[in-house]
C-alpha atoms as a PDB file:
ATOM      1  CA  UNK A   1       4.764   7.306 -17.770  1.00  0.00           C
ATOM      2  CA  UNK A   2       2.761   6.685 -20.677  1.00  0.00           C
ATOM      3  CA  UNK A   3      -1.186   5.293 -20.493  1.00  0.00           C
ATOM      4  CA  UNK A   4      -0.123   1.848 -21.561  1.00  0.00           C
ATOM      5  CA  UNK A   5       2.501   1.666 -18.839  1.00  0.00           C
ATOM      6  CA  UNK A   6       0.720   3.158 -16.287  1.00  0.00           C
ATOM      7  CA  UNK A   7      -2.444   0.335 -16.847  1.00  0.00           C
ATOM      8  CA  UNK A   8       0.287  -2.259 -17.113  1.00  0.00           C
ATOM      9  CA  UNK A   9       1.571  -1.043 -13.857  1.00  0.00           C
ATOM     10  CA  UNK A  10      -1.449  -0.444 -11.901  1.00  0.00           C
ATOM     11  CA  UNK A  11      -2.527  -4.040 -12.958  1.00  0.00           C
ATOM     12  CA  UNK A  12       0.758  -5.790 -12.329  1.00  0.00           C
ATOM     13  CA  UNK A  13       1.008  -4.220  -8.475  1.00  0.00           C
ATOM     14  CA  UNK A  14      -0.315  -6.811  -5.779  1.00  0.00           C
ATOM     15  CA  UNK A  15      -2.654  -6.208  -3.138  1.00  0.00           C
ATOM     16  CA  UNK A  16      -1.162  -6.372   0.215  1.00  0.00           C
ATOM     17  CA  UNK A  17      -3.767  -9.681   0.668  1.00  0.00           C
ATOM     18  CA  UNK A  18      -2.688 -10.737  -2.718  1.00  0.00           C
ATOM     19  CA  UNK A  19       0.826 -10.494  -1.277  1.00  0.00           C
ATOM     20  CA  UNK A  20       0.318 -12.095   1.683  1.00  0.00           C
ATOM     21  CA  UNK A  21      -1.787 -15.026  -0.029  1.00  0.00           C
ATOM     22  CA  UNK A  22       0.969 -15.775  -2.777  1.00  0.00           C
ATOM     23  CA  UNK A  23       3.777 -15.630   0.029  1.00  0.00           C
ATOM     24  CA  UNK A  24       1.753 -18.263   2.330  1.00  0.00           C
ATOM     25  CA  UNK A  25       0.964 -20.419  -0.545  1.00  0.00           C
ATOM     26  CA  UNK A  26       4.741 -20.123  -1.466  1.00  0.00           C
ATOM     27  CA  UNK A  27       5.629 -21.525   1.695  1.00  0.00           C
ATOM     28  CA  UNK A  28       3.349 -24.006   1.730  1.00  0.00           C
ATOM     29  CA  UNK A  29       0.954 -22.832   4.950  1.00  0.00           C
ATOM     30  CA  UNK A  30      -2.663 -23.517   4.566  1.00  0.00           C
ATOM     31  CA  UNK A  31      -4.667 -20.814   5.803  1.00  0.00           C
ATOM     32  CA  UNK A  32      -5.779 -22.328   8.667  1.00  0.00           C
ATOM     33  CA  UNK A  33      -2.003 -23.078   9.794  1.00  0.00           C
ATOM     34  CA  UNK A  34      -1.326 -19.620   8.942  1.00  0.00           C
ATOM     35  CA  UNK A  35      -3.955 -18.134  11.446  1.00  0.00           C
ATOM     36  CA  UNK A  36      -3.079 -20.496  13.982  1.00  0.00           C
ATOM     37  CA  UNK A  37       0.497 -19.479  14.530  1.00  0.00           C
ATOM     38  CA  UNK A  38      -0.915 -15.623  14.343  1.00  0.00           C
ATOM     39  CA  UNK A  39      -3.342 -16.826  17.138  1.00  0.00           C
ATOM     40  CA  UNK A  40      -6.490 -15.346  14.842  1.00  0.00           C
ATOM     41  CA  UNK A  41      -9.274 -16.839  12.719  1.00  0.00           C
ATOM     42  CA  UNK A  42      -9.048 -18.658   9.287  1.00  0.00           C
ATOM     43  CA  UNK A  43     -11.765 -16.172   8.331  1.00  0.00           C
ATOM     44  CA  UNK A  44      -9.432 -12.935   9.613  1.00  0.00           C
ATOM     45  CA  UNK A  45      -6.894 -14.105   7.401  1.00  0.00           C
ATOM     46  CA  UNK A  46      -9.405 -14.883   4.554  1.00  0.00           C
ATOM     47  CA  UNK A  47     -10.740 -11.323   4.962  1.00  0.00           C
ATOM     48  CA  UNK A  48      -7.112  -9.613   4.680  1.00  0.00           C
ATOM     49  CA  UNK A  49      -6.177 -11.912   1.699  1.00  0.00           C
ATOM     50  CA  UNK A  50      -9.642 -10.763   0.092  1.00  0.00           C
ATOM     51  CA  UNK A  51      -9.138  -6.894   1.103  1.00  0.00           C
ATOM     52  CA  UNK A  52     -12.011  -6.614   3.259  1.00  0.00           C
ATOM     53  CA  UNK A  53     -10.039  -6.270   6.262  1.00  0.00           C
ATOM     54  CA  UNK A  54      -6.551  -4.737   7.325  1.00  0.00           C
ATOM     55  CA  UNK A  55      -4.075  -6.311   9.860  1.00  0.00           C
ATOM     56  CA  UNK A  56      -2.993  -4.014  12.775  1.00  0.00           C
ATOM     57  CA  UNK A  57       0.742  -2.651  12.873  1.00  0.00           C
ATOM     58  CA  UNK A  58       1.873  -5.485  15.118  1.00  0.00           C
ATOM     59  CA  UNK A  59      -0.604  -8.525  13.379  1.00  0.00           C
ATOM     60  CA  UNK A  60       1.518  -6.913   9.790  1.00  0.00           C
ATOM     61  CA  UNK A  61       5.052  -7.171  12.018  1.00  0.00           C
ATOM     62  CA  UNK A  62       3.673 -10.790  12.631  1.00  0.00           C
ATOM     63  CA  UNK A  63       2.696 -11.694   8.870  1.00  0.00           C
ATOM     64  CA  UNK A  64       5.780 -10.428   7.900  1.00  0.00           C
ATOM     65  CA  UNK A  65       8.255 -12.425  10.177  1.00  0.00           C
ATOM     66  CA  UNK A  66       6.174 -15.718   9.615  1.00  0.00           C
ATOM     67  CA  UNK A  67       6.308 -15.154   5.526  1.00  0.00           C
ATOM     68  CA  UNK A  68      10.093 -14.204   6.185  1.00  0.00           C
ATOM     69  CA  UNK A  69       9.516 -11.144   4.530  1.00  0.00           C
ATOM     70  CA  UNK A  70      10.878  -7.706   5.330  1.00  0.00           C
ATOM     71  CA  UNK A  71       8.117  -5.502   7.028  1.00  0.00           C
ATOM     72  CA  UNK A  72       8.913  -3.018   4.796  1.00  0.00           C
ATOM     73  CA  UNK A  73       8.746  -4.870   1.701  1.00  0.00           C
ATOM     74  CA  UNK A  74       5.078  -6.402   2.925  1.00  0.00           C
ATOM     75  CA  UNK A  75       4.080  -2.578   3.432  1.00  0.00           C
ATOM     76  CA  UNK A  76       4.808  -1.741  -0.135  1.00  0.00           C
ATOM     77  CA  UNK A  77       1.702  -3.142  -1.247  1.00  0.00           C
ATOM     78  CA  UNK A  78      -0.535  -1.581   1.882  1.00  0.00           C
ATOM     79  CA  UNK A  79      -3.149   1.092  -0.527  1.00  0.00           C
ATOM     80  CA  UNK A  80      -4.555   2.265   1.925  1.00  0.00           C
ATOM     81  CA  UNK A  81      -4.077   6.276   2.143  1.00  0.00           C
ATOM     82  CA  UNK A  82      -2.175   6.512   5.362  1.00  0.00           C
ATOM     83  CA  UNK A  83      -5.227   8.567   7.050  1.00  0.00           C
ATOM     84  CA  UNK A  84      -3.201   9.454  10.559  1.00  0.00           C
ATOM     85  CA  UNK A  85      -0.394  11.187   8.653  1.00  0.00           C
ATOM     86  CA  UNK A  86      -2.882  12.839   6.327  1.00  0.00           C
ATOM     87  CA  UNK A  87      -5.180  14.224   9.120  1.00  0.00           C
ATOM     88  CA  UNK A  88      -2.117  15.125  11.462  1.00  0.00           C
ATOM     89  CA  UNK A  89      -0.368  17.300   8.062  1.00  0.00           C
ATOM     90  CA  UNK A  90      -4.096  19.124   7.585  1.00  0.00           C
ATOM     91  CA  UNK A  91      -4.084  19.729  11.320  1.00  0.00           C
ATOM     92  CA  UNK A  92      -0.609  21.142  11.481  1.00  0.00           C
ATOM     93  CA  UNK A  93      -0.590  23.105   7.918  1.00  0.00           C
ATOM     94  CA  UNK A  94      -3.845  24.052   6.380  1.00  0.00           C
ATOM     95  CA  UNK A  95      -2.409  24.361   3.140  1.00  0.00           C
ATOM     96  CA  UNK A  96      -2.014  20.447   3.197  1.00  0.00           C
ATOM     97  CA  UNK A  97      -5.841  20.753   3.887  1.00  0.00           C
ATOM     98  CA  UNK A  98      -6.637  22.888   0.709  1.00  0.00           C
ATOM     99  CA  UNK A  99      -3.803  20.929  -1.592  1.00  0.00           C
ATOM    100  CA  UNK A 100      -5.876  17.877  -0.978  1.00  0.00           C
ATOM    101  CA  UNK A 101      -9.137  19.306  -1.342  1.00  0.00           C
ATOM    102  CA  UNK A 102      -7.943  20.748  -4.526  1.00  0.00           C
ATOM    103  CA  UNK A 103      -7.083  16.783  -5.564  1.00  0.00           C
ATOM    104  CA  UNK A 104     -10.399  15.610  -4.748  1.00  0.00           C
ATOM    105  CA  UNK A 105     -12.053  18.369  -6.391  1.00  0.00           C
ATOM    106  CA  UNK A 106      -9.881  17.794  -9.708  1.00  0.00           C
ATOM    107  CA  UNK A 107     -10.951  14.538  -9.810  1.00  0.00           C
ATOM    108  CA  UNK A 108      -7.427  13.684 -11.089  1.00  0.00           C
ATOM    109  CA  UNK A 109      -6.692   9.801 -12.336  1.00  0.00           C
ATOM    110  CA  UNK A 110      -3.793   8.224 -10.407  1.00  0.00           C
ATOM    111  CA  UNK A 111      -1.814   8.738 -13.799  1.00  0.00           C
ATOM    112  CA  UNK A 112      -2.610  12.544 -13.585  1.00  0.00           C
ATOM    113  CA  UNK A 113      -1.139  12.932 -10.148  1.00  0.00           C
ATOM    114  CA  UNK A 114       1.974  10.835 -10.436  1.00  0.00           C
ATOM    115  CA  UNK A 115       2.950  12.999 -13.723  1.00  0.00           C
ATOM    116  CA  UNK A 116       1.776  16.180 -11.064  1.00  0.00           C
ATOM    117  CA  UNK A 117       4.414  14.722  -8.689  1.00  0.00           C
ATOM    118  CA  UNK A 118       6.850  13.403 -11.266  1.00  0.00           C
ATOM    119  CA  UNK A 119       6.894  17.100 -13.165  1.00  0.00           C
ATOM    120  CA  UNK A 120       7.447  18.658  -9.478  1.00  0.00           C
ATOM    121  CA  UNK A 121      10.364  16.835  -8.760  1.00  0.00           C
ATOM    122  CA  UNK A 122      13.538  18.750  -8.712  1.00  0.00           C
ATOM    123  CA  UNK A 123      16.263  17.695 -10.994  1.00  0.00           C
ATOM    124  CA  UNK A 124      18.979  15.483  -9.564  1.00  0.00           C
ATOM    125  CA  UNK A 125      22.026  16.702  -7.931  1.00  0.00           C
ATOM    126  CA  UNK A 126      24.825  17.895 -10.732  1.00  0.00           C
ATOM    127  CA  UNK A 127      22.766  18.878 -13.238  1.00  0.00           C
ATOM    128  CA  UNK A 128      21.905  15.113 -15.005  1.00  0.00           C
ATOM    129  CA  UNK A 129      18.685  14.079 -15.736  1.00  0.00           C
END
């Protein structure tokens, strides 16, 4: 991935409020609507769509049936590092513990580690590239 389609990647990638925000307005729910059939706040939803707040597994399960989108689809455009995972990996293998220390210490750009996990990939199956 080159520098100029990495930005025009990183740029191009919704939010998960973006998401949420352009789904809702494709459908045609105000805000307000929105909340009410979650059974939350106009300003909870507000929050999300701005990225100062996350929804909970179940309030995301929610989102996603009401926007008739597939949870997993919604969840593509969730940035936040999945901390649980990451704490329960460092806990279980301290190796995961000094690999991401490393990271952090590196200071590497997010273009930096995905050609560090791109170059670490093994070749596909049969030899083809």
């Amino acid at each position: 991935m080159t520098d100029e389609s990495f930005a025009g990647y990183a740029y191009t990638v919704k939010t998960l409020g973006q998401k949420i925000r352009e789904r809702r307005e494709e459908l045609d729910l105000s805000l307000r609507e929105f909340a009410k059939k979650l059974d939350c706040s106009p300003p909870f939803i507000s929050d999300v769509e701005h990225g100062r707040r996350f929804p909970s597994e179940p309030m995301l399960e929610e989102m996603s049936r009401l926007l008739k989108l597939d949870v997993a689809e919604i969840k593509r455009h969730d940035q936040r590092a999945p901390l649980d995972e990451i704490k329960r990996m460092t806990e279980q293998d301290p190796g995961y513990a000094f690999a991401f220390r490393t990271l952090v210490d590196k200071k590497l750009t997010p273009q930096q580690l995905l050609e560090l996990v791109n170059k670490s990939k093994p070749p596909p199956k049969g030899g083809k590239k």
